[in-house]
Structure formats: structure tokens, C-alpha cells
Protein backbone atom coordinates (compact mmCIF):
# COMPACT_ATOMS: atom_id res chain seq x y z
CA UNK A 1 0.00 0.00 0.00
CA UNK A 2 1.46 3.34 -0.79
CA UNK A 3 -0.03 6.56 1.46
CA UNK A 4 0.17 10.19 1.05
CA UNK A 5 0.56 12.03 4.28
CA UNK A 6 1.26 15.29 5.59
CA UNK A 7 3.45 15.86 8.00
CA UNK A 8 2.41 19.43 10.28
CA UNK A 9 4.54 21.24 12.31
CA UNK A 10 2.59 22.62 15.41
CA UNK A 11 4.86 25.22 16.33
CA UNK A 12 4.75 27.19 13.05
CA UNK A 13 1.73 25.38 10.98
CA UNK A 14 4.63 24.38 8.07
CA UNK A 15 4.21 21.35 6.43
CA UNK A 16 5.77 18.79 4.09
CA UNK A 17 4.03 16.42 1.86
CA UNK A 18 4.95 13.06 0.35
CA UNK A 19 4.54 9.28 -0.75
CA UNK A 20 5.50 6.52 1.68
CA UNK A 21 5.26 2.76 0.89
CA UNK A 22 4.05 0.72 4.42
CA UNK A 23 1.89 -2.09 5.17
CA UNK A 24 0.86 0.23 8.63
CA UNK A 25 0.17 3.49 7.69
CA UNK A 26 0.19 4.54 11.32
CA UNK A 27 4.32 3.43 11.54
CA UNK A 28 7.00 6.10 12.62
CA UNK A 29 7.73 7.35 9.58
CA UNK A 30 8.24 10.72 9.58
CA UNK A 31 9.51 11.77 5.32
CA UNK A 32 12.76 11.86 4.00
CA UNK A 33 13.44 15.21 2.84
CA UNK A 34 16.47 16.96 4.06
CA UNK A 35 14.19 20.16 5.69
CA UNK A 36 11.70 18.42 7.40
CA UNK A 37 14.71 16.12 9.02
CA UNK A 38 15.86 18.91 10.09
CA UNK A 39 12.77 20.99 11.30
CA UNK A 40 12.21 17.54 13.29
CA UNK A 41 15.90 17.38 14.68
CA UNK A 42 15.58 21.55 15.87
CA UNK A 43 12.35 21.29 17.43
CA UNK A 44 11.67 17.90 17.89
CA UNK A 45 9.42 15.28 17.38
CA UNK A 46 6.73 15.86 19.87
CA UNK A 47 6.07 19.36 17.59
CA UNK A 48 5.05 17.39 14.54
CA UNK A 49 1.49 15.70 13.39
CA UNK A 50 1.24 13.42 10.70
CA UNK A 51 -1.78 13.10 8.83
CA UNK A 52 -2.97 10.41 6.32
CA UNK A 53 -4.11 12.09 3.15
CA UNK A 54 -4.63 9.10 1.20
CA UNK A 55 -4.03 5.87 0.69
CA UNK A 56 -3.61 3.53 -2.88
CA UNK A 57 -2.38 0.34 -4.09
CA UNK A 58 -0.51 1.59 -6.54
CA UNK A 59 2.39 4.28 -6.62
CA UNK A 60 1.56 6.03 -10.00
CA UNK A 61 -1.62 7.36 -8.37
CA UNK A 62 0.08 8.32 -4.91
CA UNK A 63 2.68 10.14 -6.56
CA UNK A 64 0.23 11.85 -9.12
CA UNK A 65 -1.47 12.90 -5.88
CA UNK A 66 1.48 14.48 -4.14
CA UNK A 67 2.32 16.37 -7.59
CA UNK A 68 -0.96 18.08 -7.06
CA UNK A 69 -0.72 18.77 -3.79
CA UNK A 70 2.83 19.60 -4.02
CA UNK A 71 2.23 22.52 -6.39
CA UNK A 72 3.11 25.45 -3.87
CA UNK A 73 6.76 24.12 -2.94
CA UNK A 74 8.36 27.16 -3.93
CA UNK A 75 6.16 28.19 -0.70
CA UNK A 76 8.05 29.13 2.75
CA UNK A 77 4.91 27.32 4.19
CA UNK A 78 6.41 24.08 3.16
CA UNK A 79 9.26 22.33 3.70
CA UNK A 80 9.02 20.48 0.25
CA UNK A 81 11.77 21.56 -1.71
CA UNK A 82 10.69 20.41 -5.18
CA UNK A 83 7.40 19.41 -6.32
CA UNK A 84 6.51 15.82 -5.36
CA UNK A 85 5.30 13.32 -7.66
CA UNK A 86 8.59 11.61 -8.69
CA UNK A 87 9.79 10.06 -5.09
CA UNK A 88 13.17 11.31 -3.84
CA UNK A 89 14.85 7.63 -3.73
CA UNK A 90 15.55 5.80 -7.52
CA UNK A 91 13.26 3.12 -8.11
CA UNK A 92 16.08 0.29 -9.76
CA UNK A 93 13.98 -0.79 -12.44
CA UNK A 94 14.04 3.15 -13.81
CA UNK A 95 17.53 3.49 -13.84
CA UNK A 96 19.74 2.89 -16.54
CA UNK A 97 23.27 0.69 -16.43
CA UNK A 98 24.63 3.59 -18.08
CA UNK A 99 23.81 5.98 -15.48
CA UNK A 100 24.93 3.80 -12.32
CA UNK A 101 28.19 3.73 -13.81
CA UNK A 102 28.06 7.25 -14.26
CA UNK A 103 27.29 7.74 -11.05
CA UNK A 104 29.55 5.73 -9.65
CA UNK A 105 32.37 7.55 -11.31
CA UNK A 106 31.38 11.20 -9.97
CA UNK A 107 31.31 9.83 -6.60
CA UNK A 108 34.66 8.95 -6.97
CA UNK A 109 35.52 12.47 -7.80
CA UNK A 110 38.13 14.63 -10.01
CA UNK A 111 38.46 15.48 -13.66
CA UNK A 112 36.22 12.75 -15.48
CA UNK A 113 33.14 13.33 -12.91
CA UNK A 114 33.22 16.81 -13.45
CA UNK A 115 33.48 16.49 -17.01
CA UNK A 116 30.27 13.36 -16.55
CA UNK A 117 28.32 16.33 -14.66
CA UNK A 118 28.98 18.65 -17.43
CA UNK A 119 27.85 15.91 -19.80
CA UNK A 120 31.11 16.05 -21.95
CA UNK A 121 33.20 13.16 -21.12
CA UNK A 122 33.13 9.79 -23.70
CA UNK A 123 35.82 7.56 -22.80
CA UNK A 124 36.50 7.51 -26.33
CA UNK A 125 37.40 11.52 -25.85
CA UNK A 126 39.70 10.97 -22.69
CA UNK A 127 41.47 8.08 -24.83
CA UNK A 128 42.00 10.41 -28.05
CA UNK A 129 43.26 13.54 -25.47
CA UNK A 130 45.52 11.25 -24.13
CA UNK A 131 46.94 9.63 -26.98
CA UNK A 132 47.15 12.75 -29.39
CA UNK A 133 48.60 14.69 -26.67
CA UNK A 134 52.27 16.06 -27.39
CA UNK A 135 52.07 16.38 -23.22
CA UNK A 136 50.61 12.86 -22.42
CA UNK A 137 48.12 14.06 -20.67
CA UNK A 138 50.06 15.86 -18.68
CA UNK A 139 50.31 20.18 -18.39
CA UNK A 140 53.83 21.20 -19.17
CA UNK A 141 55.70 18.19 -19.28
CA UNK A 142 57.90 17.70 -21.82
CA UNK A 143 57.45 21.04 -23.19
CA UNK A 144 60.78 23.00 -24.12
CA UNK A 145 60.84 26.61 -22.59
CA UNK A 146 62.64 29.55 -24.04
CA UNK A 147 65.70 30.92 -22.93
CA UNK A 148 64.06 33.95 -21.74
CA UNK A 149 60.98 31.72 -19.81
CA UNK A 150 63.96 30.29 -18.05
CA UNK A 151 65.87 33.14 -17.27
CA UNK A 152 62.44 34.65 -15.64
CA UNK A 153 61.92 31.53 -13.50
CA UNK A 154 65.01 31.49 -12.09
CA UNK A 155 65.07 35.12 -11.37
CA UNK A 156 61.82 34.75 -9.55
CA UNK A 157 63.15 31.46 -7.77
CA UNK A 158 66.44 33.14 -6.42
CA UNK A 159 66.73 33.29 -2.67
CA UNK A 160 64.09 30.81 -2.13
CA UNK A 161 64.60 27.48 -0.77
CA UNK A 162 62.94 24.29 -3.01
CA UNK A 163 62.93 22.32 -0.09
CA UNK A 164 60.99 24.31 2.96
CA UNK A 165 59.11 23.61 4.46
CA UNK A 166 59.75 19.86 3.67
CA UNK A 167 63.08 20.09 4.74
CA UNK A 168 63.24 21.91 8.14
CA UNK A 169 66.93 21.84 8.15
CA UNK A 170 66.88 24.51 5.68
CA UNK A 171 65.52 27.61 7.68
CA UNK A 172 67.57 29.62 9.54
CA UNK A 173 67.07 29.96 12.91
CA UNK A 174 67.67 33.34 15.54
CA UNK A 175 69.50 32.29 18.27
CA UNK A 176 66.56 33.06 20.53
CA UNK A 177 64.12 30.80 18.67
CA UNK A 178 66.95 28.01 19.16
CA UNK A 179 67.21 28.91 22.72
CA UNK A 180 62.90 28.36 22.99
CA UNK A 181 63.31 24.95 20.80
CA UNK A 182 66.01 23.28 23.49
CA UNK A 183 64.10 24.33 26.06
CA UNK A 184 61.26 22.83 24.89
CA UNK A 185 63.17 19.71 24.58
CA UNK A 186 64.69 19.49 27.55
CA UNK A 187 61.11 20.01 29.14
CA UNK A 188 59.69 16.78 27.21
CA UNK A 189 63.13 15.14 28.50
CA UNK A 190 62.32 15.41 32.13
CA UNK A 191 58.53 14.44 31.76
């Protein structure tokens, strides 16, 4: 059995609508959308009323229900955040191979989810970047620089050490700030 209920908060009279499958429409459950968890978690529980709208045997006319009644979720009298009608969780059967993999890739972050996001990454694209790519892929590596490039990077590199802060060994310390460091030493010593 799928319901429709309406959740009410007493406090302000806000409200959030939506589509629950149960075999007890009286159970606990109190929606899944991200505001009304949190309205429930800042004024809790005992401030909210859940009310039975409807009730069907089949989800198509549930969720055609909450897209009616859903229409005003732009509202700041609900805590919908987009119009109902669809279910926030992804029924299996409506999801395509193609798209779990995609999905499974942006979770894993950096260049290629962005560019699945965007829409504009093929494998068959990353393999012809990579392959036709005088850099292999890579920004600047194997590139030649001018004589004058050079000259400007090490100009702009002189007095700096490569190695801080990596290597400690290579900042010089005032005699005072050496002083501090073997005291601080000889404190962890004795404890």
C-alpha cells in the first residue's frame, strides 16, 4: 500500500508532503526530505502531526497525488523543496546501467566526474586527449621553454629554498628561537 501524508509542524503550521510505501500506515515514519529532518531534529518530534491524506495500491496514483498537492513548494509554508510526484529515492527498475556507472564515477571524484556532470566526457574523448597529446596528458611536461621563460623563473626562484618547508633543516634559525626549541626539549626530557 502506498499513502500520502502530511506531516504538520505545530509550532509554526509548516508542512511537508509526500509518498511513503508501508503495510501500517500509522508506523514512525516521519519523510525523507532533508528540511523536514531537520525541522524535526531543531524542534523535535513531539512538535510534529502526521496526517494520512490518502491511501492507494498503486504508486503512479500516490505520486500523481502528491504532484498536485505539491504545487506550492516554492512556498516558505512548506518544507518540500521540489514538487513531489517523482519520489526522492531511484526506483532500480528506472535506472539505466549507463547511469549507475556514471554515477559511480562522480562519486569517486576529479576530472572525469566533473566532465560526466557537465555531460562532456566519452571515454572515447579521454582516450584520443591522451593519446594525441604532445604532453601525455600531462600540463607542461615535456614542453621546451625559451631561454628567456627560463631566465624569468630562475630570477623569480632566487633566494628561495625548493625544499621548505619539507626540509626543516633549511631555515635559519635566531638564536633566541633556538634557545625556545632546546628548552622545549629538555622540558619533554624530564617528563
Amino acid at each position: 500500500m502506498f499513502i500520502v501524508y502530511k506531516i504538520v509542524n505545530l509550532l509554526n503550521t509548516k508542512y511537508y508532503i509526500g509518498v511513503h510505501k508501508t503495510t501500517d500506515p500509522n508506523d514512525n515514519y516521519m519523510g525523507s526530505g532533508t528540511a523536514i529532518k531537520s525541522a524535526i531534529r531543531k524542534h523535535g518530534i513531539e512538535n510534529f502531526e502526521k496526517q494520512i491524506l490518502a491511501e492507494f495500491d498503486n504508486k503512479e496514483d500516490a505520486y500523481e497525488l502528491e504532484y498536485l498537492l505539491t504545487d506550492d513548494y516554492t512556498s516558505s509554508a512548506t518544507y518540500n523543496m521540489k514538487r513531489g510526484g517523482i519520489g526522492g529515492w531511484s526506483d532500480s527498475a528506472r535506472v539505466s546501467a549507463k547511469r549507475n556507472v556514471n554515477l559511480e564515477a562522480c562519486s569517486k571524484g576529479g576530472k572525469i566526474a566533473a566532465e560526466l556532470k557537465l555531460g562532456i566526457f566519452s571515454p572515447e574523448n579521454e582516450e584520443k586527449r591522451l593519446t594525441n597529446s604532445s604532453l601525455g596528458g600531462k600540463n607542461n611536461t615535456g614542453k621546451s621553454k625559451s631561454k628567456e621563460h627560463r631566465t624569468k623563473l630562475s630570477e623569480s626562484l632566487k633566494g628561495k629554498s625548493k625544499s621548505y618547508p619539507k626540509n626543516r633543516k633549511s631555515r635559519v634559525l635566531s638564536e633566541e628561537t633556538k634557545e625556545k626549541l632546546r628548552q622545549r626539549a629538555l622540558e619533554r626530557k624530564r617528563s
